[in-house]
C-alpha atoms as a PDB file:
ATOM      1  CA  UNK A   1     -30.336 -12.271  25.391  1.00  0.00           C
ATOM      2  CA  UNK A   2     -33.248 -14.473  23.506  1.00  0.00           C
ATOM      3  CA  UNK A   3     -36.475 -12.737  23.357  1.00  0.00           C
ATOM      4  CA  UNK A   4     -39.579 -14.744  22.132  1.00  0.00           C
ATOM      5  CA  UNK A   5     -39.687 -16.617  18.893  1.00  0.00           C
ATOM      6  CA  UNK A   6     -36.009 -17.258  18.628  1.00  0.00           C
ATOM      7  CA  UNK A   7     -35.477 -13.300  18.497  1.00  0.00           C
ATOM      8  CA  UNK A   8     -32.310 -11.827  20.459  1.00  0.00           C
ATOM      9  CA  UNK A   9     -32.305  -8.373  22.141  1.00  0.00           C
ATOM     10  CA  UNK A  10     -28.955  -6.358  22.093  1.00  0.00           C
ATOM     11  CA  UNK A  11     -28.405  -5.383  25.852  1.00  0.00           C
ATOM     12  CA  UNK A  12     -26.668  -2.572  24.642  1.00  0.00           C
ATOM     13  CA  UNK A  13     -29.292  -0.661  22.978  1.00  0.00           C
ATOM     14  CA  UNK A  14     -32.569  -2.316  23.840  1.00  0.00           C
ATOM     15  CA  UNK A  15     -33.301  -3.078  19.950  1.00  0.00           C
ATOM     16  CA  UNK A  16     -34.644  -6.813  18.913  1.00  0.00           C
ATOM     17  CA  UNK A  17     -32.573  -9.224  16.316  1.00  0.00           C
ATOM     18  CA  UNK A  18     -35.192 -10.750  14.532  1.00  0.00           C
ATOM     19  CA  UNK A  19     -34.452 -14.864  14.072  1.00  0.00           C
ATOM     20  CA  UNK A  20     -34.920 -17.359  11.510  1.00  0.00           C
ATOM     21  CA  UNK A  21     -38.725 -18.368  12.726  1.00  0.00           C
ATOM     22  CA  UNK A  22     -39.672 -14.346  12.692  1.00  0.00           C
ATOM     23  CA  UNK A  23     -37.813 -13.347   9.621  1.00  0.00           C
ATOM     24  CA  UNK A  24     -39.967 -15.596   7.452  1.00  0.00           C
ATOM     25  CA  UNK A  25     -43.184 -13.983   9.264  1.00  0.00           C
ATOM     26  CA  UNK A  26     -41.562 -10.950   8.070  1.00  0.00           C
ATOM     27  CA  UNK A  27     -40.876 -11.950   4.945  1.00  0.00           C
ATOM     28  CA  UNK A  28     -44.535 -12.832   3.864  1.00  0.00           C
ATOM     29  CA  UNK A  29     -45.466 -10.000   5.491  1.00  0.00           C
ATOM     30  CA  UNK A  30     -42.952  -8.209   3.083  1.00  0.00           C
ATOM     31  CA  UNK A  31     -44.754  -9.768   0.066  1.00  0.00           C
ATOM     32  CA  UNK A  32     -48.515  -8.992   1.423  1.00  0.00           C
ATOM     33  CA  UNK A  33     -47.873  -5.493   1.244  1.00  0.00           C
ATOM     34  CA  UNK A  34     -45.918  -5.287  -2.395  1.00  0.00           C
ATOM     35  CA  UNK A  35     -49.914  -6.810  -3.729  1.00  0.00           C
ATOM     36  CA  UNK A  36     -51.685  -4.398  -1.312  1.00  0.00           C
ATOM     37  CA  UNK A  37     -49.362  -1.341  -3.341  1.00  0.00           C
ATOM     38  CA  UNK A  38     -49.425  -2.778  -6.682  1.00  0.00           C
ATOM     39  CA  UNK A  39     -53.083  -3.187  -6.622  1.00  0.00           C
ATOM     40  CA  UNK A  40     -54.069  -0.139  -5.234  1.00  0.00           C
ATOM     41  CA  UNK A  41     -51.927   1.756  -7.701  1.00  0.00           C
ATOM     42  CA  UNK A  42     -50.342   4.293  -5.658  1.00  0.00           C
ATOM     43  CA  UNK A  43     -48.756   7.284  -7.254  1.00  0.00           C
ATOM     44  CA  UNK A  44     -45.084   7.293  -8.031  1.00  0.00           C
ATOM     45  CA  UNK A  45     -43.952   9.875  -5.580  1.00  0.00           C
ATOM     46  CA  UNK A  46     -46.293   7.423  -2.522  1.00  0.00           C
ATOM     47  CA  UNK A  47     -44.774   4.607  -4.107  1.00  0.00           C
ATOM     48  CA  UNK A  48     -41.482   5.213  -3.794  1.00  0.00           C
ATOM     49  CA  UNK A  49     -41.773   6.117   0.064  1.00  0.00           C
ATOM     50  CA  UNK A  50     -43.562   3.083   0.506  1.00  0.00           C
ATOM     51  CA  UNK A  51     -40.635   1.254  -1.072  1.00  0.00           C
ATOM     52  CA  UNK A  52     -37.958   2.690   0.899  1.00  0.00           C
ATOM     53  CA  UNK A  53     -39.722   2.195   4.495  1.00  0.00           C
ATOM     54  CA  UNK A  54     -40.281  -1.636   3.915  1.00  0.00           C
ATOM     55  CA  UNK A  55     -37.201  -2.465   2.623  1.00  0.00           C
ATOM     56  CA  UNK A  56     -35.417  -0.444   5.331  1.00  0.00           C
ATOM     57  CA  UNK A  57     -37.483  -2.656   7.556  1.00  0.00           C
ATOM     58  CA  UNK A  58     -36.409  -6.261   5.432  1.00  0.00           C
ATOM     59  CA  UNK A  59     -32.822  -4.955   5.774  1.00  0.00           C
ATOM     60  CA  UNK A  60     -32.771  -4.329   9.403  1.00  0.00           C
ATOM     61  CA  UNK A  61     -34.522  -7.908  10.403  1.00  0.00           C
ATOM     62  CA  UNK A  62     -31.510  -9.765   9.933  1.00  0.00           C
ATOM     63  CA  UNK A  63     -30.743 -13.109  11.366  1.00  0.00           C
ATOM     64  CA  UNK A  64     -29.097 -12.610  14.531  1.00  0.00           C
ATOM     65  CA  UNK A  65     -26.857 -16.294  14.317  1.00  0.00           C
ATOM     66  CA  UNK A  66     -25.495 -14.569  10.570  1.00  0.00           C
ATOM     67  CA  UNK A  67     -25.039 -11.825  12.303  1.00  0.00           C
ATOM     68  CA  UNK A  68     -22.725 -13.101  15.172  1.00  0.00           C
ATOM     69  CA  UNK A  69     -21.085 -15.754  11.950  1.00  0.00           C
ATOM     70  CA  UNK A  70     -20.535 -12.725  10.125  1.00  0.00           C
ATOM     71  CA  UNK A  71     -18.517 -11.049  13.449  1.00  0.00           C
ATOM     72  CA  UNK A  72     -16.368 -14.180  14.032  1.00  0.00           C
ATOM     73  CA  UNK A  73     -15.387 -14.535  10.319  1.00  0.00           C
ATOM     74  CA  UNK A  74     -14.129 -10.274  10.312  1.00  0.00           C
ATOM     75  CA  UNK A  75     -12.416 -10.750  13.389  1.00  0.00           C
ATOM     76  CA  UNK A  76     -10.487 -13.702  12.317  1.00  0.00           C
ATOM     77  CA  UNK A  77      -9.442 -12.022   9.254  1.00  0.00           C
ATOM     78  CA  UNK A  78      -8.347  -8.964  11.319  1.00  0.00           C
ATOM     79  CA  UNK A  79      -6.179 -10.822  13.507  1.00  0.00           C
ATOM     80  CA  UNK A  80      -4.392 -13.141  10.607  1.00  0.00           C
ATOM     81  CA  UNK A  81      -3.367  -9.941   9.031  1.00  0.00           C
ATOM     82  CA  UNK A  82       0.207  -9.008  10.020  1.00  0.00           C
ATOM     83  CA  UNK A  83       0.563  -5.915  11.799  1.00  0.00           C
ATOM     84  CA  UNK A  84       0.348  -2.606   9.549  1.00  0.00           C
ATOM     85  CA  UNK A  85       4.186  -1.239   8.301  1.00  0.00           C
ATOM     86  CA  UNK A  86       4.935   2.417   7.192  1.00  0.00           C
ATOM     87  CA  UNK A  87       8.414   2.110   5.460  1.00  0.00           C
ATOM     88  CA  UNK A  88       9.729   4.765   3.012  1.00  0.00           C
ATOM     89  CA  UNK A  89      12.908   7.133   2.245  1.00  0.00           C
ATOM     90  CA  UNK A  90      14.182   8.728  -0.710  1.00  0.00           C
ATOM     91  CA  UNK A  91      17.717  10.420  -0.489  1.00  0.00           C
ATOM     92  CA  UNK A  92      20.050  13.034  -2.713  1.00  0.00           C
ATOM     93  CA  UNK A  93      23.758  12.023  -3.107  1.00  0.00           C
ATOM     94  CA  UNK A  94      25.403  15.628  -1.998  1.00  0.00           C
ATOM     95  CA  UNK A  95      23.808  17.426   0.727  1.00  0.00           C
ATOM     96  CA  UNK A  96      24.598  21.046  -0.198  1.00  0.00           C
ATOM     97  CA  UNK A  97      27.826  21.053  -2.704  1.00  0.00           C
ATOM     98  CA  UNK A  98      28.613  20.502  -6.332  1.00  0.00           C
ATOM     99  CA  UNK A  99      30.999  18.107  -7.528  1.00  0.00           C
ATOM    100  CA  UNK A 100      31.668  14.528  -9.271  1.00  0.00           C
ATOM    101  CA  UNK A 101      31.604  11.103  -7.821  1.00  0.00           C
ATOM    102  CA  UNK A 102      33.974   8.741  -9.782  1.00  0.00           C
ATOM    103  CA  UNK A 103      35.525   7.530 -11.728  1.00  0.00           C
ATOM    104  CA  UNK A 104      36.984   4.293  -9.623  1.00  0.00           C
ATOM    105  CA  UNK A 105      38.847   1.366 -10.916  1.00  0.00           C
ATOM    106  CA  UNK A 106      35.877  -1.118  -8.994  1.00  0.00           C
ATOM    107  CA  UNK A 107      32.259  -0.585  -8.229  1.00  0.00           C
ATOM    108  CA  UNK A 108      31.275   1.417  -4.810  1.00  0.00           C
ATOM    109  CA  UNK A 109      28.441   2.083  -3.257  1.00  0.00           C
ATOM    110  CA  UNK A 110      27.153   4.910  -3.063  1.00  0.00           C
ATOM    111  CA  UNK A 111      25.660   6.739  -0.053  1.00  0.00           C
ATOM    112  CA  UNK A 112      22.916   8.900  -0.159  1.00  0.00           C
ATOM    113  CA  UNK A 113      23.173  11.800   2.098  1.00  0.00           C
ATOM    114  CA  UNK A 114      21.169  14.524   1.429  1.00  0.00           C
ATOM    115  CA  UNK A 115      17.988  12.236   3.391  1.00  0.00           C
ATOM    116  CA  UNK A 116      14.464  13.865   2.437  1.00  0.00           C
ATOM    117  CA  UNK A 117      12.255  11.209   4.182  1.00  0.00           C
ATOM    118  CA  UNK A 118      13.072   7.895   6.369  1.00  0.00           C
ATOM    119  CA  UNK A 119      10.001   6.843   7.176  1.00  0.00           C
ATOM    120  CA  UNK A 120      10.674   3.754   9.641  1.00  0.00           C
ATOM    121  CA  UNK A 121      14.237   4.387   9.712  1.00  0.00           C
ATOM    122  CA  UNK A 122      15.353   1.735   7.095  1.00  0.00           C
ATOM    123  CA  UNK A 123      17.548   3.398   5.046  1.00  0.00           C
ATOM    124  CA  UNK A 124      21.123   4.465   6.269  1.00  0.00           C
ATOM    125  CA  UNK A 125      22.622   7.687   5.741  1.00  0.00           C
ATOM    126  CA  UNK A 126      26.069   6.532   6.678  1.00  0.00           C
ATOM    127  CA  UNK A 127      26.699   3.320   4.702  1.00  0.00           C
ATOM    128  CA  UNK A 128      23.960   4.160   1.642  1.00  0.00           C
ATOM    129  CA  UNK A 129      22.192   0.632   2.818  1.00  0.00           C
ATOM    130  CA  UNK A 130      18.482   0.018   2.913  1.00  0.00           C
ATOM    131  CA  UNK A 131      17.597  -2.399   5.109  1.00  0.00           C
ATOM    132  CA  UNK A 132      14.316  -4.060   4.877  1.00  0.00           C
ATOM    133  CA  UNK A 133      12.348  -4.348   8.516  1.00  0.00           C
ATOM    134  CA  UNK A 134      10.010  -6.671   7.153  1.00  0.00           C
ATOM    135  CA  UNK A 135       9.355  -9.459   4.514  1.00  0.00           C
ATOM    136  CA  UNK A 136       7.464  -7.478   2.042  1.00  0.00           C
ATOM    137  CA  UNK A 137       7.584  -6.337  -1.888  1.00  0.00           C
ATOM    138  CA  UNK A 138       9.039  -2.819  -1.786  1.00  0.00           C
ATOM    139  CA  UNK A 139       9.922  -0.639  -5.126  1.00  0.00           C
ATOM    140  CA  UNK A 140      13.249   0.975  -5.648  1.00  0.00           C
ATOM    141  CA  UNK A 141      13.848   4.163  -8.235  1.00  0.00           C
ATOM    142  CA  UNK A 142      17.584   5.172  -8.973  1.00  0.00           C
ATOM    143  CA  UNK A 143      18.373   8.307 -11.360  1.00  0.00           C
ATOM    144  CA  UNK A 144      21.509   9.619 -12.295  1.00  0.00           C
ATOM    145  CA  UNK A 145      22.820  12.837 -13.616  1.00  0.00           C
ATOM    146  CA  UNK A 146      26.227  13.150 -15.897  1.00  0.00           C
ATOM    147  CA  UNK A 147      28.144  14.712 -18.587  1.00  0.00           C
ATOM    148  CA  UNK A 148      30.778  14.723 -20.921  1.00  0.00           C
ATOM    149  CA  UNK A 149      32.291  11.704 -22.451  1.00  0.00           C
ATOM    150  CA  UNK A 150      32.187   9.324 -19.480  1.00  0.00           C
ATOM    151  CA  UNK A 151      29.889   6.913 -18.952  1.00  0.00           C
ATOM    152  CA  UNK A 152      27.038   6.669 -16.452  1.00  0.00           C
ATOM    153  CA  UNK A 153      26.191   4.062 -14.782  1.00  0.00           C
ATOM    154  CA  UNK A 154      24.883   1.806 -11.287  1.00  0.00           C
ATOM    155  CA  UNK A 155      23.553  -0.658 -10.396  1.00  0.00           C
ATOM    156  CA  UNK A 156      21.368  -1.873  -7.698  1.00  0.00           C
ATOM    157  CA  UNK A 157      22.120  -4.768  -5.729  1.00  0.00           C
ATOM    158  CA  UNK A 158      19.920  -6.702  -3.062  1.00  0.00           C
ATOM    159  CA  UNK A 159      22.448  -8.027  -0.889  1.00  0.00           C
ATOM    160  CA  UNK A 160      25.092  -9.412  -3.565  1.00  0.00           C
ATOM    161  CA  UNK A 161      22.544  -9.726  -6.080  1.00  0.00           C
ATOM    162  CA  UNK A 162      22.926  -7.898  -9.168  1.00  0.00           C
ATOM    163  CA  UNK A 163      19.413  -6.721 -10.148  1.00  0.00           C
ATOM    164  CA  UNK A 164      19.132  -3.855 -12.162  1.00  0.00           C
ATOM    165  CA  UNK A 165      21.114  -1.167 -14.361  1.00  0.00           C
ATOM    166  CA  UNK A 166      20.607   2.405 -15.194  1.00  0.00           C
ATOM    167  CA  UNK A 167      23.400   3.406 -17.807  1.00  0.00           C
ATOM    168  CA  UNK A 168      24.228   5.639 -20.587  1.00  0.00           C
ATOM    169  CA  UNK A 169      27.321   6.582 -22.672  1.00  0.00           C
ATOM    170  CA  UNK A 170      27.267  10.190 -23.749  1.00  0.00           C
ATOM    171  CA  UNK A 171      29.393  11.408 -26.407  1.00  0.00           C
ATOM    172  CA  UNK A 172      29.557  14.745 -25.190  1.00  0.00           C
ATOM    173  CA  UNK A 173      27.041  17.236 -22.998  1.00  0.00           C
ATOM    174  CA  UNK A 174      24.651  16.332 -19.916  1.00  0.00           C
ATOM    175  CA  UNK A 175      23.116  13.037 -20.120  1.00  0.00           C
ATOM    176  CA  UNK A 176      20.676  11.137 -17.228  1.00  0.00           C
ATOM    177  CA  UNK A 177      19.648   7.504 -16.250  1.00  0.00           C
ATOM    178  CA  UNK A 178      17.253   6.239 -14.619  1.00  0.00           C
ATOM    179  CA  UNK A 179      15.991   2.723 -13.341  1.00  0.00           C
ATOM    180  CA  UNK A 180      13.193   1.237 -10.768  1.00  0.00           C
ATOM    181  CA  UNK A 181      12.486  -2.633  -9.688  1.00  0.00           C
ATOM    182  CA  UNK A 182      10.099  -4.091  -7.290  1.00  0.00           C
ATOM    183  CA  UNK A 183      11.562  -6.530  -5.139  1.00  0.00           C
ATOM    184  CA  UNK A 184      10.142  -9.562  -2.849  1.00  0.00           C
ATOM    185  CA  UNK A 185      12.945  -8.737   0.312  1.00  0.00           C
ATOM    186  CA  UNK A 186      12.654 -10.702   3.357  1.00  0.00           C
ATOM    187  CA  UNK A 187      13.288  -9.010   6.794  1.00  0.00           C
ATOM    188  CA  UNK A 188      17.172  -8.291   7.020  1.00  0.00           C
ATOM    189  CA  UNK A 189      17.974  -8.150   3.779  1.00  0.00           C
ATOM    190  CA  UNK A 190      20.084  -4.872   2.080  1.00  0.00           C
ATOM    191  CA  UNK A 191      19.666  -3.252  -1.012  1.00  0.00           C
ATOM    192  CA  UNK A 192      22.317  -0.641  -2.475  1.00  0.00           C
ATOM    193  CA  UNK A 193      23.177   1.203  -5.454  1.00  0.00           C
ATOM    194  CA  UNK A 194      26.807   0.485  -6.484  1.00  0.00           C
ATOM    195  CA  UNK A 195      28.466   3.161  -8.933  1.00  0.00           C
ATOM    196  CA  UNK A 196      29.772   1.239 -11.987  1.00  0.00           C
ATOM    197  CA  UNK A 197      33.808   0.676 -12.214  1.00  0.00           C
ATOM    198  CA  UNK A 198      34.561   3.616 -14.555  1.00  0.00           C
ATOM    199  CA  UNK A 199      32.060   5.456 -14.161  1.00  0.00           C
ATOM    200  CA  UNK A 200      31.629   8.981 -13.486  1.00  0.00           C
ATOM    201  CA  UNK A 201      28.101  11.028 -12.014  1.00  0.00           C
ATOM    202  CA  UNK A 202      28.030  14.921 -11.000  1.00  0.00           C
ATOM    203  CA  UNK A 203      25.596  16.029  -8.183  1.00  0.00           C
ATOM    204  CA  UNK A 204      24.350  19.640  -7.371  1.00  0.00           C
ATOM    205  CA  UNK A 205      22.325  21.586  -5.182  1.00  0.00           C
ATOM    206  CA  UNK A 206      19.389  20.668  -7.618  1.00  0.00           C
ATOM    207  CA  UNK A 207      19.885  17.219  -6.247  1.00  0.00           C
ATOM    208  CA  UNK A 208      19.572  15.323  -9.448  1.00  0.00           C
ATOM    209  CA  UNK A 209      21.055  12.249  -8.196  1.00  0.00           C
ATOM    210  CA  UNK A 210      18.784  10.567  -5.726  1.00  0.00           C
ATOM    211  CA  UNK A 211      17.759   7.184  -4.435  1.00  0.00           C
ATOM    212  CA  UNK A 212      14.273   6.446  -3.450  1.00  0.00           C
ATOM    213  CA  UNK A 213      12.308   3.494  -1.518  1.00  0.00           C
ATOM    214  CA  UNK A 214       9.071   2.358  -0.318  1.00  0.00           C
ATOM    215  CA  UNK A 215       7.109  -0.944   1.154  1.00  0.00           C
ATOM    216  CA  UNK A 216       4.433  -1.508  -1.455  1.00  0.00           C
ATOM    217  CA  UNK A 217       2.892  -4.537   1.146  1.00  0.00           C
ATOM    218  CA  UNK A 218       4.404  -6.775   3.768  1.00  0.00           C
ATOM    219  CA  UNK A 219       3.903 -10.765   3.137  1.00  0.00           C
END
């Protein structure tokens, strides 16, 4: 509703909008008083107060058309932004038992069963597949756990895609690896970590050999 002199009053809570014709009025008004205080040399404490009151008053007479732009501009923003996505899982190879995965003659993928959080539901405990809900940049960690003379080693793979490798080659003893990428997925597609051909990795109920995802943002 306008009031007089361009002002608006919000029929929710009875208070005025002050326009562009009354916001200058307000505004000289403003600058009146800062001479009337300077020259009569008010004390620091008195000053202060002074201070805070009229520019809590400046503040609060803004210009009801900004105001309304301002609005418009937020809720456009709001609405171009896709809707909000809560994706994450991380996963131990064995669930309760010790023992050794590998080594095979060709790579396989390995499946994750030991599931600590699936947040969304993306990863699979039965294949060992992450699939991505949405087109967003999600982050991947791997880490392995091994020992003796055989080589560790996987990789992970976005659909066919070779991406990265965590490997090592002990000589003898307990050795780890360990690897992480971010990755630009669109909606659908499947990220795995295959174990390398010849290679050999030992899980326990530590649960050293885990696989872990989350959506950093969606796009």
């Amino acid at each position: 509703m306008r009031g007089h002199g361009g002002d608006h009053l919000c029929e929710e809570c009875g208070g005025v909008f002050v326009g562009w014709g009354s916001y200058l009025l307000i505004h000289a008004f403003f600058l009146d008083v800062m001479k009337s205080l300077v020259m009569q040399q008010l004390s620091g404490e008195k000053m202060e107060i002074s201070m805070f009151f009229l520019l809590l008053f400046l503040v609060c007479s803004v210009s009801a058309d900004q105001t309304e732009a301002e609005k418009e501009l937020f809720g456009q923003q709001i609405a171009a932004q896709q809707p909000f996505q809560q994706v994450a899982f991380s996963a131990s190879l064995l669930d309760e038992s010790d023992g050794d995965t590998g080594p095979f003659n060709t790579q396989v993928t390995l499946i994750f069963k030991h599931v600590l959080t699936n947040i969304g539901n993306a990863y699979n405990s039965g294949t060992g597949i992450f699939t991505a809900p949405v087109k967003g940049v999600y982050h991947f960690e791997w880490h392995l756990y091994g020992y003796g003379d055989t080589r560790v080693g996987a990789v992970l793979f976005r659909n066919g895609e070779h991406i990265f490798i965590a490997y090592e080659h002990p000589a003898s003893g307990y050795v780890s690896a360990f690897n992480g990428a971010s990755l630009l997925l669109e909606a659908g597609d499947q990220v795995s970590v295959r174990l390398c051909a010849g290679a050999r990795i030992h899980d326990n109920k530590t649960h050293v050999i885990t696989f872990s995802g989350h959506l950093i943002f969606t796009m």
